[in-house]
Protein backbone atom coordinates (compact mmCIF):
# COMPACT_ATOMS: atom_id res chain seq x y z
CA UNK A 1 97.66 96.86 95.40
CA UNK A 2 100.65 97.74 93.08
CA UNK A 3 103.90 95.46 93.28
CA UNK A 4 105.61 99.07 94.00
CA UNK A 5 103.08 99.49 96.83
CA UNK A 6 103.68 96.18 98.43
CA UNK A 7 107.37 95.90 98.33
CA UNK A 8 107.92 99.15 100.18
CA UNK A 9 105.05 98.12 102.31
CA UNK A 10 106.99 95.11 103.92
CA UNK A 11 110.11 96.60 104.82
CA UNK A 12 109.11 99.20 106.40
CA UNK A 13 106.15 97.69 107.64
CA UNK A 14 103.93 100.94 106.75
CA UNK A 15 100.90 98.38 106.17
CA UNK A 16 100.24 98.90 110.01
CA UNK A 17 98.64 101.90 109.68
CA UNK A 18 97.22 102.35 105.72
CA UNK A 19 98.14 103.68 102.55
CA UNK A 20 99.81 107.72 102.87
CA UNK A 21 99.14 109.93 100.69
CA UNK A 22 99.04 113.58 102.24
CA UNK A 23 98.76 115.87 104.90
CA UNK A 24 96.19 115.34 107.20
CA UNK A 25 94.70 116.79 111.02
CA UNK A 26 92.58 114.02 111.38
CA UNK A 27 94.26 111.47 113.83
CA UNK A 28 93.53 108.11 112.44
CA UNK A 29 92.46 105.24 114.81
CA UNK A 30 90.39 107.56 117.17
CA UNK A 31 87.32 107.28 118.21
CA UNK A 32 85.83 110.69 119.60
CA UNK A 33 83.97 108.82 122.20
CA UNK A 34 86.82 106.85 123.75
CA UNK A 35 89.39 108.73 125.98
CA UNK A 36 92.75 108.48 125.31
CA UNK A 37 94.85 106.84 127.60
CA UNK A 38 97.83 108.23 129.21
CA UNK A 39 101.24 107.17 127.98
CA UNK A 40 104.22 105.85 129.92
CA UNK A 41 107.30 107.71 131.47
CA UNK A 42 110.09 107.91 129.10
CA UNK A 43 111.98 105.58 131.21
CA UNK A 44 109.75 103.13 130.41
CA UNK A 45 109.12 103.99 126.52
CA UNK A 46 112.92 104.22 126.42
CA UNK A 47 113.92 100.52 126.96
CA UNK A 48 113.86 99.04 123.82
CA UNK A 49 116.34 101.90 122.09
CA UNK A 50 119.75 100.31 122.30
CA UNK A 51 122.82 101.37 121.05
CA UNK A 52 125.04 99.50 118.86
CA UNK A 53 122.57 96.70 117.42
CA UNK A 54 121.96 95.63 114.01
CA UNK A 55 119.21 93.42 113.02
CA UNK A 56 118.64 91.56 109.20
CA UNK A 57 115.45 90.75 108.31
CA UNK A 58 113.92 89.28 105.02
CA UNK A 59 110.79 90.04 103.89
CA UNK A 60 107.76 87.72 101.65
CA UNK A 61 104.55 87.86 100.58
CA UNK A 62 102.46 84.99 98.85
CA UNK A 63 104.54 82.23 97.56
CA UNK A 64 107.18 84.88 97.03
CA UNK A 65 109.16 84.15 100.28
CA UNK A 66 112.18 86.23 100.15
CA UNK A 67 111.89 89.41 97.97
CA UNK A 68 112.98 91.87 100.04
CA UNK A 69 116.25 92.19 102.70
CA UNK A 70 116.20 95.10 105.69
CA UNK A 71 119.16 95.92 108.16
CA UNK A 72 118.43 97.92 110.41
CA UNK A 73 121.19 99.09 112.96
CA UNK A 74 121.22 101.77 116.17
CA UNK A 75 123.34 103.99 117.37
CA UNK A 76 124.11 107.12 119.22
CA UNK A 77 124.90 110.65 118.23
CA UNK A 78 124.90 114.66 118.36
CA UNK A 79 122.72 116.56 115.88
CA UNK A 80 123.11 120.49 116.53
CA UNK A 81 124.43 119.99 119.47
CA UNK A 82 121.60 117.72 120.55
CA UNK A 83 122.57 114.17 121.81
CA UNK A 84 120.59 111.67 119.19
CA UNK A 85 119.37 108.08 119.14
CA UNK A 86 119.96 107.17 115.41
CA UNK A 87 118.21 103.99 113.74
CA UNK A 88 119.50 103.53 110.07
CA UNK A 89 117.25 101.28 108.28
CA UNK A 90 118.13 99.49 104.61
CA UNK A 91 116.08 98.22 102.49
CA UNK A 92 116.42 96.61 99.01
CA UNK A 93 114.34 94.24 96.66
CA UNK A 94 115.96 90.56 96.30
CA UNK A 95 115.80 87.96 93.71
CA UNK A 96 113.13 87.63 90.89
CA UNK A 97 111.61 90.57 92.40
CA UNK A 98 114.58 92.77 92.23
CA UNK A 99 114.65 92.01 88.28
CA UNK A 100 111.06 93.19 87.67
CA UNK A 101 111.20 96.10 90.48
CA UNK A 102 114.84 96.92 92.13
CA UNK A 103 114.93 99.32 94.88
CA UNK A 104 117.25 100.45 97.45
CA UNK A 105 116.26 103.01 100.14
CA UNK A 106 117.56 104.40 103.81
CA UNK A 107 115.69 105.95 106.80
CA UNK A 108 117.69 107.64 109.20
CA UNK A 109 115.58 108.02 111.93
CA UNK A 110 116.70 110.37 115.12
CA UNK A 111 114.93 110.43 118.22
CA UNK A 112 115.77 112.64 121.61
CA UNK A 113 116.88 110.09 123.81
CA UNK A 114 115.70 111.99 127.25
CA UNK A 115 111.66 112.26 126.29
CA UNK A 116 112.20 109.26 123.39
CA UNK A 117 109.96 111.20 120.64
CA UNK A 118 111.00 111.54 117.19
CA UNK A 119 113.22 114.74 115.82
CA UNK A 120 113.46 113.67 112.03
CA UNK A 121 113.09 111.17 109.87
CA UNK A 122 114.46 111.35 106.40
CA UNK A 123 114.11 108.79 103.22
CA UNK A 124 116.80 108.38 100.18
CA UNK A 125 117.33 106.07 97.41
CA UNK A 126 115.39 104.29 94.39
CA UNK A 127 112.59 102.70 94.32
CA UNK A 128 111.58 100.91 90.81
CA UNK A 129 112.06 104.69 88.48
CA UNK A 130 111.16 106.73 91.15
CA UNK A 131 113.69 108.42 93.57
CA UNK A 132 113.23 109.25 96.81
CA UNK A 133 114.90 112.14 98.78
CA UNK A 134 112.58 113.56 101.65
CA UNK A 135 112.79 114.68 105.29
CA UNK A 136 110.04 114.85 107.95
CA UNK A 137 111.01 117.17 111.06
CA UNK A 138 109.25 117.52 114.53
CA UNK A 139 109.44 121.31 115.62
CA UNK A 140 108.03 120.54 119.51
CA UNK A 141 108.98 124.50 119.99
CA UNK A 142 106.88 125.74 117.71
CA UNK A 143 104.46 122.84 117.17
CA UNK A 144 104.32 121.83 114.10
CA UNK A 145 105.18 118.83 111.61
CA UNK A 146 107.47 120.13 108.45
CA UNK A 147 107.85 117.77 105.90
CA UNK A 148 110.67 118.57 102.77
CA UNK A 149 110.48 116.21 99.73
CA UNK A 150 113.10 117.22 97.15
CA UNK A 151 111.48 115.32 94.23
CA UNK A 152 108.29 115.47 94.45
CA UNK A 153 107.48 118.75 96.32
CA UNK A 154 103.94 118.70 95.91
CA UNK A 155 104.15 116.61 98.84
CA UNK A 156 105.40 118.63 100.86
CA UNK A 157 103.93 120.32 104.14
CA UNK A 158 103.66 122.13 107.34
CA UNK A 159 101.07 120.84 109.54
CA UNK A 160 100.25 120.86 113.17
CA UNK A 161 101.55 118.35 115.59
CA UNK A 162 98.63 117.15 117.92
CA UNK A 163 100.12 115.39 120.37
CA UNK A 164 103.26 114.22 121.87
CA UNK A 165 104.93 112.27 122.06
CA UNK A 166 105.43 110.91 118.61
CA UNK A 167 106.77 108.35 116.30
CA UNK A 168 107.89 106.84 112.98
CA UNK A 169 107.32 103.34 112.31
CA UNK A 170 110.66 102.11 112.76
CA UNK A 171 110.72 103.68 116.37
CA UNK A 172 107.08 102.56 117.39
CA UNK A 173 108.45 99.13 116.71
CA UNK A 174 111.59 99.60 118.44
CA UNK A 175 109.40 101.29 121.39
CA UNK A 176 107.45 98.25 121.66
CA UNK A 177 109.82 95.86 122.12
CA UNK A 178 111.11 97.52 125.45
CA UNK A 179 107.17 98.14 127.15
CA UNK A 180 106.63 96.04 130.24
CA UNK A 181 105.12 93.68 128.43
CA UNK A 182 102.72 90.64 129.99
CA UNK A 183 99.93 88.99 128.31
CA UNK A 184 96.56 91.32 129.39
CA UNK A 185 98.56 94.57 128.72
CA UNK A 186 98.15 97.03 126.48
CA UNK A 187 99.56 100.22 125.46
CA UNK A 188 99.35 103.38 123.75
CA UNK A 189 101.78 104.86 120.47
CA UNK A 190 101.33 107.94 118.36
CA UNK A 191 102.49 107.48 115.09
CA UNK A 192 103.43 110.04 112.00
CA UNK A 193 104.30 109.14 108.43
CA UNK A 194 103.74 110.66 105.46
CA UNK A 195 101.43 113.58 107.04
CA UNK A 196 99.04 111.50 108.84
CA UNK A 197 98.88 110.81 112.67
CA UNK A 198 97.39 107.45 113.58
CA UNK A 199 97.08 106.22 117.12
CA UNK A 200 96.89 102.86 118.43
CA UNK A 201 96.52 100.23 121.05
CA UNK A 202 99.01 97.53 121.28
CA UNK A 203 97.69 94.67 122.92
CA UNK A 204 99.48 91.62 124.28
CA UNK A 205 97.58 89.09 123.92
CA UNK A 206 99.78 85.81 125.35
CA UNK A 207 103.05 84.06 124.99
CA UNK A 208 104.03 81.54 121.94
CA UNK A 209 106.85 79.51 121.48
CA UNK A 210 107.80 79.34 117.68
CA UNK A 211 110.64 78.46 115.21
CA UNK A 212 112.89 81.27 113.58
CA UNK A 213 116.31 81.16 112.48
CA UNK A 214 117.76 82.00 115.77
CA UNK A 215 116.21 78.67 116.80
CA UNK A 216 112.77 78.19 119.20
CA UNK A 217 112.11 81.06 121.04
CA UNK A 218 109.62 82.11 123.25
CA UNK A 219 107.64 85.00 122.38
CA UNK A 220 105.49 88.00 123.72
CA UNK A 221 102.50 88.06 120.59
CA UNK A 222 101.72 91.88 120.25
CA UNK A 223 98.33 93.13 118.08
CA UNK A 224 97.65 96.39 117.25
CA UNK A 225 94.26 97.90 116.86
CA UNK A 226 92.36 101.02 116.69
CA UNK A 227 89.34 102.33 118.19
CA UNK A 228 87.60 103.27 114.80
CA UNK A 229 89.28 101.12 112.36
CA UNK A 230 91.48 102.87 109.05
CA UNK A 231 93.65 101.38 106.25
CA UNK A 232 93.51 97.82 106.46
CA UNK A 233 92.64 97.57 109.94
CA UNK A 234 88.83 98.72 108.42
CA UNK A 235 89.25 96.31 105.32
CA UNK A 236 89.35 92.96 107.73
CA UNK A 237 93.15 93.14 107.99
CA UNK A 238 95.77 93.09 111.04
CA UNK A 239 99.15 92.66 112.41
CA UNK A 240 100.56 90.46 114.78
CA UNK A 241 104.23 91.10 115.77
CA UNK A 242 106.21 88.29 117.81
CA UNK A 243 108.71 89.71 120.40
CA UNK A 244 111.48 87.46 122.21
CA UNK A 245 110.53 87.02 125.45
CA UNK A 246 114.40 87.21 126.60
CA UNK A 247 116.60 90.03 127.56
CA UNK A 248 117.18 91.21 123.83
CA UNK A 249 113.42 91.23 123.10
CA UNK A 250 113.51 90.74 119.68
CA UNK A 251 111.07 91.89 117.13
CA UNK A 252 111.66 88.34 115.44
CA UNK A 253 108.24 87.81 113.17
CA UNK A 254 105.53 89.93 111.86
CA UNK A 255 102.46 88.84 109.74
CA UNK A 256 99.98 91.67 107.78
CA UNK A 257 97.10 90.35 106.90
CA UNK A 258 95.83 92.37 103.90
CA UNK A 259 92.62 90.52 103.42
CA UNK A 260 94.03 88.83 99.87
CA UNK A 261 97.43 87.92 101.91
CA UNK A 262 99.79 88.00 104.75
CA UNK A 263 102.86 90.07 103.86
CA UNK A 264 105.52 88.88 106.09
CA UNK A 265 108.92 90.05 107.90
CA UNK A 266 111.05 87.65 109.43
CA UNK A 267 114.37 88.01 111.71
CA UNK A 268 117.68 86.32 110.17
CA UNK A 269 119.88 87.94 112.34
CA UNK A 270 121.01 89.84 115.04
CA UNK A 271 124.40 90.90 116.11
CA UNK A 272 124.10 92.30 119.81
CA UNK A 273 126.25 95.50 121.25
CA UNK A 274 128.43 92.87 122.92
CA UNK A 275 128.80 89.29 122.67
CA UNK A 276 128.43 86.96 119.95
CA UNK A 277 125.87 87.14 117.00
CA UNK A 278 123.05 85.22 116.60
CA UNK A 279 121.15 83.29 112.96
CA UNK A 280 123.20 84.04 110.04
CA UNK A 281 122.82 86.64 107.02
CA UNK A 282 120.69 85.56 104.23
């Protein structure tokens, strides 16, 4: 795997579901002899979208421990006269790192906060020589996935959508964190990036107290997992993701294992819609 490759892998933790690299039908993670099971009420996919948060992360990999920094922050909004959730996330290279690769990117991510399924999702910024300017939209009226990229627009692409509802994977993290969660659970999230669909089971498979920088904290340990393995999930890899098991529910750790290492993404901080912050900015 390229240095390029991993560094945008961590912050935006795209490892979960493979490498993307164009349109595709094919829903990744299925198995056509397992049924599909039904997902929750918005209501209940909706919790863990809340205004007014911002969240600092760092991310490492190997004995490089702190190469990249991500803030991600949520709000709310009207786009064409649609009320918006809006997650902003910001990502940039640190360090030694920085000096061999810099880059600097934002995802704006909107969702429709009544069925809490993506509307757009659109990348800027620099990453190494390469810019990025590209925008993925969901048109539920019509059907169909239509994805814009201004630089390189080979890649770009009008596509089916095959199921709703659906998610980037900044909001299928986000989603997570507000599911009923309790060890023995699992649930179901669609997923889009990069003109591939990928569904998966999120298991919950107990409760761990660990360190972090906002002290020791209990946490909910979440794994995902297909039913016919794809990306790394077929090469022997994984993720576990640590939630807070507290009101904020706090997507505080996450370890991929890519079979020659665990890329990593910690929480530093978090600065709540009210009340005082918690950890402190690296």
């Amino acid at each position: 795997m390229s240095l390029r490759r991993l560094i945008l892998l961590i912050p935006f933790l795209a490892v979960l579901f493979g490498p993307v690299t164009r349109a595709e039908l094919e829903i990744g993670g299925v198995d056509d002899g397992v049924p599909m099971p039904a997902f929750l009420p918005p209501e209940e996919r909706g919790a863990g979208f809340v205004p007014g948060e911002r969240l600092e992360f760092h991310g490492g990999w190997g004995i490089f421990s702190d190469i990249a920094k991500i803030i991600v922050t949520t709000g709310e909004g009207v786009e064409e006269n649609q009320g918006v959730f809006h997650i902003v996330s910001l990502a940039s290279t640190k360090g030694i790192i920085r000096a061999i690769y810099p880059a600097d990117t934002r995802t704006d991510t909107l969702l429709d906060p009544r069925a809490w399924t993506l509307l757009s999702s659109r990348l800027v910024g620099r990453s190494g020589k390469d810019d990025n300017k590209s925008l993925t939209q969901i048109d539920y009226e019509n059907g169909v996935v239509r994805h814009n990229d201004e630089i390189k627009t080979e890649a770009s692409y009008v596509q089916p959508l095959p199921m709703s509802p659906v998610l980037d994977y900044m909001s299928a993290v986000f989603q997570m964190r507000g599911l009923p969660l309790q060890p023995g659970s699992t649930f179901p999230i669609f997923v889009q990036g990069g003109g591939k669909f990928y569904f998966v089971h999120v298991d919950v498979t107990g409760i761990e107290e660990i360190k972090t920088a906002l002290g020791r904290v209990s946490c909910f340990i979440l794994k995902p997992r297909m039913d016919k393995p794809t990306g790394i999930f077929a090469r022997g890899g994984g993720v576990t993701l640590w939630i807070t098991n507290d009101p904020h529910r706090l997507p505080i750790r996450a370890d991929v294992n890519l079979g020659f290492g665990t890329a990593r993404l910690r929480l530093d901080r978090y600065e709540p819609p009210e009340g005082e912050a918690r950890g402190k900015s690296r």
